[in-house]
C-alpha atoms as a PDB file:
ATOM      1  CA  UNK A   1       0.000   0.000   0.000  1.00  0.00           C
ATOM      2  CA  UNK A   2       2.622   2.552   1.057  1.00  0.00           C
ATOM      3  CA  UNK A   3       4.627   1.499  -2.563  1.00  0.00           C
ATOM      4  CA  UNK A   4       1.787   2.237  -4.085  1.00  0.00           C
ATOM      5  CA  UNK A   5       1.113   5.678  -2.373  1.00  0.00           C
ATOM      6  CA  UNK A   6       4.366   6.354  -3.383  1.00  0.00           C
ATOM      7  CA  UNK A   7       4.441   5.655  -6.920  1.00  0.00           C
ATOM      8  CA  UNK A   8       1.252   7.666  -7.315  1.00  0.00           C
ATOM      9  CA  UNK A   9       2.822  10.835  -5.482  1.00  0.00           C
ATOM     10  CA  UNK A  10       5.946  10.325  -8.168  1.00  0.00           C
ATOM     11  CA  UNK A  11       3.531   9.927 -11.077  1.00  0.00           C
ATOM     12  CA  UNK A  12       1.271  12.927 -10.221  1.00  0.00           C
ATOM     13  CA  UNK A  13       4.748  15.055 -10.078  1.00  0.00           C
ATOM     14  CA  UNK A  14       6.222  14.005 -13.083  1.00  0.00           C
ATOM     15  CA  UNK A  15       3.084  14.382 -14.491  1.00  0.00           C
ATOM     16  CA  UNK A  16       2.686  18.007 -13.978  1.00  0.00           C
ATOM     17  CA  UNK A  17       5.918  18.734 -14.423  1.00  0.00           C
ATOM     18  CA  UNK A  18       5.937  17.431 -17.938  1.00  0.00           C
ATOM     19  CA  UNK A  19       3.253  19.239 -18.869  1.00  0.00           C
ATOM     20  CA  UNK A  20       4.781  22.372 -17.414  1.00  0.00           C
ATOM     21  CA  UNK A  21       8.228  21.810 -19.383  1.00  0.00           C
ATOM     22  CA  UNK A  22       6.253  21.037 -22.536  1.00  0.00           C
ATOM     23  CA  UNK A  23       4.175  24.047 -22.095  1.00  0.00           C
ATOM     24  CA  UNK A  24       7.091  26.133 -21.354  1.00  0.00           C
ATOM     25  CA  UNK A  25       9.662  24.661 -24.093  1.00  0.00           C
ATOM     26  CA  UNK A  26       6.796  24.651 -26.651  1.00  0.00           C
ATOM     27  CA  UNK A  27       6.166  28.502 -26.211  1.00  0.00           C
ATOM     28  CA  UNK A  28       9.768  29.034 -26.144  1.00  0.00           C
ATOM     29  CA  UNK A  29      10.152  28.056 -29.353  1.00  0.00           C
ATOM     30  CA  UNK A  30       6.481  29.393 -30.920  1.00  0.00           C
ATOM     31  CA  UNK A  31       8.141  32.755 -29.620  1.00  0.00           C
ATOM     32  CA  UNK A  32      11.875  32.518 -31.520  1.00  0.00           C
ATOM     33  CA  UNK A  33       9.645  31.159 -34.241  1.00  0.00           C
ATOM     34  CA  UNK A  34       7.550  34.395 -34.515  1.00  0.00           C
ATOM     35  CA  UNK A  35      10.550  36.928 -33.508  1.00  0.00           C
ATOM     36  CA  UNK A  36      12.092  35.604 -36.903  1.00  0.00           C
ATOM     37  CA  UNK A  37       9.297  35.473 -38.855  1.00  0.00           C
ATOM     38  CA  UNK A  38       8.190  38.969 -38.411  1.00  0.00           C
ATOM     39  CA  UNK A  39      11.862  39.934 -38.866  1.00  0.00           C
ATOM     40  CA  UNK A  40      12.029  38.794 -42.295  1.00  0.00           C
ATOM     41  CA  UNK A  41       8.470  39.933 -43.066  1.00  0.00           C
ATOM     42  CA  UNK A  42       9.672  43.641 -42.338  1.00  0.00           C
ATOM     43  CA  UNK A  43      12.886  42.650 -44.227  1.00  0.00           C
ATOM     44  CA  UNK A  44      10.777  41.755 -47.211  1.00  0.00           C
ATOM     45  CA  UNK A  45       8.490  44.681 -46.751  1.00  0.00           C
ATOM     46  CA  UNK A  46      11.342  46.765 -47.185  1.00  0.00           C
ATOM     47  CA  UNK A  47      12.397  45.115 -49.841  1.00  0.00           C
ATOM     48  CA  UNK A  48       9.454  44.712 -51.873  1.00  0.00           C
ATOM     49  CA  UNK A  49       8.403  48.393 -51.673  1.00  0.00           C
ATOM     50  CA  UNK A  50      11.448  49.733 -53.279  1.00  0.00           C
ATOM     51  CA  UNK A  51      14.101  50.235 -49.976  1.00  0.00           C
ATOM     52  CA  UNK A  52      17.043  48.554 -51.191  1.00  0.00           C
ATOM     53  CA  UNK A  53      19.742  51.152 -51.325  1.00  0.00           C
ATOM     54  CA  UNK A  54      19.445  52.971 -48.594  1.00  0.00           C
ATOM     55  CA  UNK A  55      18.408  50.457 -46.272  1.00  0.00           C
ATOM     56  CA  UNK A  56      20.904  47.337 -47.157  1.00  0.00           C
ATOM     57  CA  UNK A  57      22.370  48.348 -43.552  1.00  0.00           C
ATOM     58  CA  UNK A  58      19.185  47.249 -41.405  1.00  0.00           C
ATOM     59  CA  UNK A  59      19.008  43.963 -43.611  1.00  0.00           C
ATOM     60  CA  UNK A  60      20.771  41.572 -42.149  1.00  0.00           C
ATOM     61  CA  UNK A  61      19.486  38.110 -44.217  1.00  0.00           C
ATOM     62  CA  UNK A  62      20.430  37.449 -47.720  1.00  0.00           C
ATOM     63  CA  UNK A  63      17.693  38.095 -49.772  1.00  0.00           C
ATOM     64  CA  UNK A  64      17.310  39.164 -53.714  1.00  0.00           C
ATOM     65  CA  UNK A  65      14.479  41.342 -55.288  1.00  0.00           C
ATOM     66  CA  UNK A  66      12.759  40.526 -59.149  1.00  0.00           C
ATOM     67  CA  UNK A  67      10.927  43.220 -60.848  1.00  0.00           C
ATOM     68  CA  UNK A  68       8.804  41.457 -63.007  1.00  0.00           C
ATOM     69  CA  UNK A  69       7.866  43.439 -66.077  1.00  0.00           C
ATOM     70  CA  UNK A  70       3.770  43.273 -67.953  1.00  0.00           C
ATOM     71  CA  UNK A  71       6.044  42.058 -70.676  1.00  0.00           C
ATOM     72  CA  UNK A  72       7.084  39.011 -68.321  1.00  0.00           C
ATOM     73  CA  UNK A  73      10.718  39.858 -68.469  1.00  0.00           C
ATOM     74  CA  UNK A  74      11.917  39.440 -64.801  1.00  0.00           C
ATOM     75  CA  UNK A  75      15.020  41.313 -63.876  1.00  0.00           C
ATOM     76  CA  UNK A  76      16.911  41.401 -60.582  1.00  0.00           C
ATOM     77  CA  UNK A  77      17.156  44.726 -58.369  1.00  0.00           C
ATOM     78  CA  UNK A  78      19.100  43.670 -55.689  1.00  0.00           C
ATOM     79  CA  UNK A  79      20.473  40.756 -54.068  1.00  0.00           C
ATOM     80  CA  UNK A  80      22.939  39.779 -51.273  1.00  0.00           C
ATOM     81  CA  UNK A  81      24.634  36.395 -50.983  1.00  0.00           C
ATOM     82  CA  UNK A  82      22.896  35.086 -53.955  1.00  0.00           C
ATOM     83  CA  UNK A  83      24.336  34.133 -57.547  1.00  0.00           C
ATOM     84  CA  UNK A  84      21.419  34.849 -59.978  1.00  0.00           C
ATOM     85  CA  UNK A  85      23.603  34.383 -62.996  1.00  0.00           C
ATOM     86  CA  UNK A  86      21.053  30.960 -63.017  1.00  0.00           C
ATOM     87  CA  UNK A  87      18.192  31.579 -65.115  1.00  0.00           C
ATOM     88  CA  UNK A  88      16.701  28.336 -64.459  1.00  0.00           C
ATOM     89  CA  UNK A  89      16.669  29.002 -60.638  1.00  0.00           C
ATOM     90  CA  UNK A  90      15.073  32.359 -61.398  1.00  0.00           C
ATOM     91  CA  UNK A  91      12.480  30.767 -63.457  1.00  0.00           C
ATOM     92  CA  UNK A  92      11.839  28.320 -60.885  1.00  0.00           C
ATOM     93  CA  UNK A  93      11.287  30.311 -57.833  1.00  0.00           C
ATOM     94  CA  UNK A  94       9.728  32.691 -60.017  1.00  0.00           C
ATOM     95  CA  UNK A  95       7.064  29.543 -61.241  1.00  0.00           C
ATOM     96  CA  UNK A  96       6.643  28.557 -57.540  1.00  0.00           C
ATOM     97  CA  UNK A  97       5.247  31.754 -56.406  1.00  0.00           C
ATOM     98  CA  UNK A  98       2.803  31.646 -59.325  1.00  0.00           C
ATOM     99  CA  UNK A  99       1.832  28.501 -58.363  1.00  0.00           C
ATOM    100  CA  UNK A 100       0.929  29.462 -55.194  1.00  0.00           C
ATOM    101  CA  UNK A 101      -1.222  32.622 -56.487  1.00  0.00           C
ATOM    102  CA  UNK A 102      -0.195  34.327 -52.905  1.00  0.00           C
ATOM    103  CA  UNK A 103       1.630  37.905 -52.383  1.00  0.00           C
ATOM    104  CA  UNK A 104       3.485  36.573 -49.846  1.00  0.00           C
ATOM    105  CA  UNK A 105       4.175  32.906 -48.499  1.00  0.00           C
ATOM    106  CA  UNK A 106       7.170  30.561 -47.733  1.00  0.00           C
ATOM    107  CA  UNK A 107       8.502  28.248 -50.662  1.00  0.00           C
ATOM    108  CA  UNK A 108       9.552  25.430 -48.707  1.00  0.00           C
ATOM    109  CA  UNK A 109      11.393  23.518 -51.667  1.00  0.00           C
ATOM    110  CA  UNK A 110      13.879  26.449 -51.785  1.00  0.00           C
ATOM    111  CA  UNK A 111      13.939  28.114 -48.026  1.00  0.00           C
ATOM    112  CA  UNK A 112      12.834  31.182 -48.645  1.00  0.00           C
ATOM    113  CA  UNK A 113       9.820  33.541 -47.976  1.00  0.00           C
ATOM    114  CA  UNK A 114       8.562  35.936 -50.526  1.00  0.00           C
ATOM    115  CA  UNK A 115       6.253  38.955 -50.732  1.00  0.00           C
ATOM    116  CA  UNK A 116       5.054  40.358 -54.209  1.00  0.00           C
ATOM    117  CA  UNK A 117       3.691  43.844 -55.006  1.00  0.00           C
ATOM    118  CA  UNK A 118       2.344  44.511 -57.602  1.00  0.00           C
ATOM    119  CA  UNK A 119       2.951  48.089 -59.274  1.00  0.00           C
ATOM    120  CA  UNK A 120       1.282  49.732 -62.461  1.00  0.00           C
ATOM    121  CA  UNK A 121       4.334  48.639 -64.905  1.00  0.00           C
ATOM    122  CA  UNK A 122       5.615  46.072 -63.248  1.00  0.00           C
ATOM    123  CA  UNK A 123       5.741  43.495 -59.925  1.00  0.00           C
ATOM    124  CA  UNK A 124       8.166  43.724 -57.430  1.00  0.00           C
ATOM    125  CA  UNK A 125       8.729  40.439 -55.049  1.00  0.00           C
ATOM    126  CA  UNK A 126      11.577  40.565 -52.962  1.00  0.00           C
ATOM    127  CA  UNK A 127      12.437  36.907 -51.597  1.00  0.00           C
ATOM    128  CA  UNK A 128      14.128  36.248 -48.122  1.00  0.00           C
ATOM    129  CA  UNK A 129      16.593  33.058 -47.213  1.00  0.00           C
ATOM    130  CA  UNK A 130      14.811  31.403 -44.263  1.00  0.00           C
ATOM    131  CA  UNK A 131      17.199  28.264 -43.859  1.00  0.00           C
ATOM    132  CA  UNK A 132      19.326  30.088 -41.105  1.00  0.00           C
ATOM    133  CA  UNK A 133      15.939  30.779 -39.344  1.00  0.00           C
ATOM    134  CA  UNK A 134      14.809  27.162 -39.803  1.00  0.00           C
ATOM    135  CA  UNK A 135      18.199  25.576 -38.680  1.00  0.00           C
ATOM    136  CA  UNK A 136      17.809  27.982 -35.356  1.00  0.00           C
ATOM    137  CA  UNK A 137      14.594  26.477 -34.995  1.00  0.00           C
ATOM    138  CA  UNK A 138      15.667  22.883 -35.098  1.00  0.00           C
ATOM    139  CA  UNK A 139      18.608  23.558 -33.390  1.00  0.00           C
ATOM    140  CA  UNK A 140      16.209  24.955 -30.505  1.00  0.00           C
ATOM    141  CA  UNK A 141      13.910  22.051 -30.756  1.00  0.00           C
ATOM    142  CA  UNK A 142      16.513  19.509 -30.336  1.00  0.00           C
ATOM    143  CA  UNK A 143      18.030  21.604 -27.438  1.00  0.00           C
ATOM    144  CA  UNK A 144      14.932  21.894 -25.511  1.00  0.00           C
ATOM    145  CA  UNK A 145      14.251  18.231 -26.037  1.00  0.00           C
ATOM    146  CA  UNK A 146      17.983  17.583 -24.205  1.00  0.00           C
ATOM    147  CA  UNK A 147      16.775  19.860 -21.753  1.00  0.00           C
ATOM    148  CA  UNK A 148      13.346  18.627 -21.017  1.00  0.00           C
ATOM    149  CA  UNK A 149      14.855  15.257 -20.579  1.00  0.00           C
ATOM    150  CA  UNK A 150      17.249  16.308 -18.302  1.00  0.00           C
ATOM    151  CA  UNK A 151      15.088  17.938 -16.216  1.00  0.00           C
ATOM    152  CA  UNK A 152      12.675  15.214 -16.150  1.00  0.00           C
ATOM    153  CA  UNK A 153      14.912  12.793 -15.104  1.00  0.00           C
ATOM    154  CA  UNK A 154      16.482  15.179 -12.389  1.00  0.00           C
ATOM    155  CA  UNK A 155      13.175  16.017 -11.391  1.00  0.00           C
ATOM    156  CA  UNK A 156      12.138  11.897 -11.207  1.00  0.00           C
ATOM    157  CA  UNK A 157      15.465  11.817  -8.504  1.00  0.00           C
ATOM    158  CA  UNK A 158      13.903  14.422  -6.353  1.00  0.00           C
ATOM    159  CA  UNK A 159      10.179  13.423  -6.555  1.00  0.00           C
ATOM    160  CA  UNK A 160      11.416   9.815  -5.402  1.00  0.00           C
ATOM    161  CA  UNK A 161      13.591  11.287  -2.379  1.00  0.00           C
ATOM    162  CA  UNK A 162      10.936  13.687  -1.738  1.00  0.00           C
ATOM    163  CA  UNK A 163       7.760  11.036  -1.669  1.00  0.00           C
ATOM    164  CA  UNK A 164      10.026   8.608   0.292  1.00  0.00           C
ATOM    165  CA  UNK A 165       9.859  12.073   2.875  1.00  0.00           C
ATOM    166  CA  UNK A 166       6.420  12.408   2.880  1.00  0.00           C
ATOM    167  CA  UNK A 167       5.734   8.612   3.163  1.00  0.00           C
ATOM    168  CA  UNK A 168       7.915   8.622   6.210  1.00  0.00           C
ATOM    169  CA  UNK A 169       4.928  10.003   8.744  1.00  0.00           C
ATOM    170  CA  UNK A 170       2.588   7.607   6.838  1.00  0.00           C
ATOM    171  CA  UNK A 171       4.776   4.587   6.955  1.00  0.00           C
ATOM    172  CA  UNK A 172       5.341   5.497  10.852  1.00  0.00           C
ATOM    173  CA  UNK A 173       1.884   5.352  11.836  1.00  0.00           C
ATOM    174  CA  UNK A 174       0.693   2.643   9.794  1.00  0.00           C
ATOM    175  CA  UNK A 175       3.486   0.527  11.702  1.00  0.00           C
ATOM    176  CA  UNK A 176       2.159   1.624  14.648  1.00  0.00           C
ATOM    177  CA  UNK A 177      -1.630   1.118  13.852  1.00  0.00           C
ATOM    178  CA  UNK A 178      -0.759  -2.669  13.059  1.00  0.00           C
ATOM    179  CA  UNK A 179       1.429  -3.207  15.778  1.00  0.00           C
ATOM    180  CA  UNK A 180      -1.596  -1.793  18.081  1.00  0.00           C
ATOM    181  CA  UNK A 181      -3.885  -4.457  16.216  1.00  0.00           C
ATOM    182  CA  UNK A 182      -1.608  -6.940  16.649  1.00  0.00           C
ATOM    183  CA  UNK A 183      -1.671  -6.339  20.367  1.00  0.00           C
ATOM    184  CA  UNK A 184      -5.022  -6.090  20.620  1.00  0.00           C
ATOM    185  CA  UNK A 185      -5.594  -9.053  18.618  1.00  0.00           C
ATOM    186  CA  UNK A 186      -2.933 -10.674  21.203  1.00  0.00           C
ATOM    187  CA  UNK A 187      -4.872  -9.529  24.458  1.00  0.00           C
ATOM    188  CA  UNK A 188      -7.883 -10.346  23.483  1.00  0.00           C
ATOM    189  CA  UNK A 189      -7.004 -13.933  22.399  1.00  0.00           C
ATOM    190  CA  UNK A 190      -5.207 -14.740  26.002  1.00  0.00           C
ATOM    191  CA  UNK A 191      -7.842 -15.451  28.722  1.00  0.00           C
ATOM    192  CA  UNK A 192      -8.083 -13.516  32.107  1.00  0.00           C
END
């Protein structure tokens, strides 16, 4: 019985504890998740309303901007980090946000997230690299999951010392309660 009390104070601790850590790790990383997400949206706003010169300082991902002409000619108006001398890889990225009929969204297949605006002569969509903001993520994630293991299994150490504590007063008067029945039950069996 007193094993049994015990297990069930351990369980209902790790219990709430996990759910605490998962709650907490979970927003920690919904929160990074966002904080780079809207930093690349304002990058790309920037970007896609005509603030390259000036404001290459404050941009701190590689990105690239195509104008896209009514003619369909695209040409490139800026660009860090990236070598557009690839036509086809133009074409492509240029295909994938047609495809997804969006003026802005995230095209997995190449890491990036784009915004498109579109302008009387021509379209402007400025495209961000997202793969250092996805690696940060997973990096997180897998970090976290160390830590949440860690601190489960630190916290399993202490809820065992701890219930084996708070057992003690339990386990002491149960000991004595059948140690009083058993003397009862002893007196009461011996005649007069």
């Amino acid at each position: 019985m007193l094993k049994k009390l015990r297990l069930k104070f351990v369980l209902v601790n790790m219990i709430i504890v996990t759910v605490m850590l998962c709650v907490i790790l979970s927003l920690a990383i919904q929160h990074t998740g966002a904080g780079l997400k809207q930093e690349s949206e304002e990058v790309l706003r920037m970007l896609a309303h005509g603030v390259t010169d000036q404001g290459n300082a404050d941009v701190r991902v590689p990105y690239f901007v195509i104008e896209v002409g009514l003619d369909g000619k695209a040409t490139i108006t800026g660009s860090t980090h990236y070598d557009l001398n690839d036509g086809a890889f133009v074409q492509g990225v240029l295909k994938e946000v047609y495809k997804q009929d969006e003026l802005s969204g995230v095209l997995e297949k190449y890491d990036l997230r784009y915004m498109a605006v579109r302008g009387t002569f021509a379209s402007r969509i400025a495209f961000v690299d997202i793969s250092a903001d996805n690696d940060a993520i997973n990096s997180m994630i897998r970090s976290c999951v160390l830590i949440g293991v860690a601190a489960l299994g630190a916290f399993f150490v202490i809820s065992s010392l701890l219930a084996r504590w708070a057992i003690k007063p339990v386990k002491k008067a149960w000991e004595e309660q059948q140690r009083f029945v058993s003397d009862a039950s002893h007196e009461l069996k011996t005649p007069l």
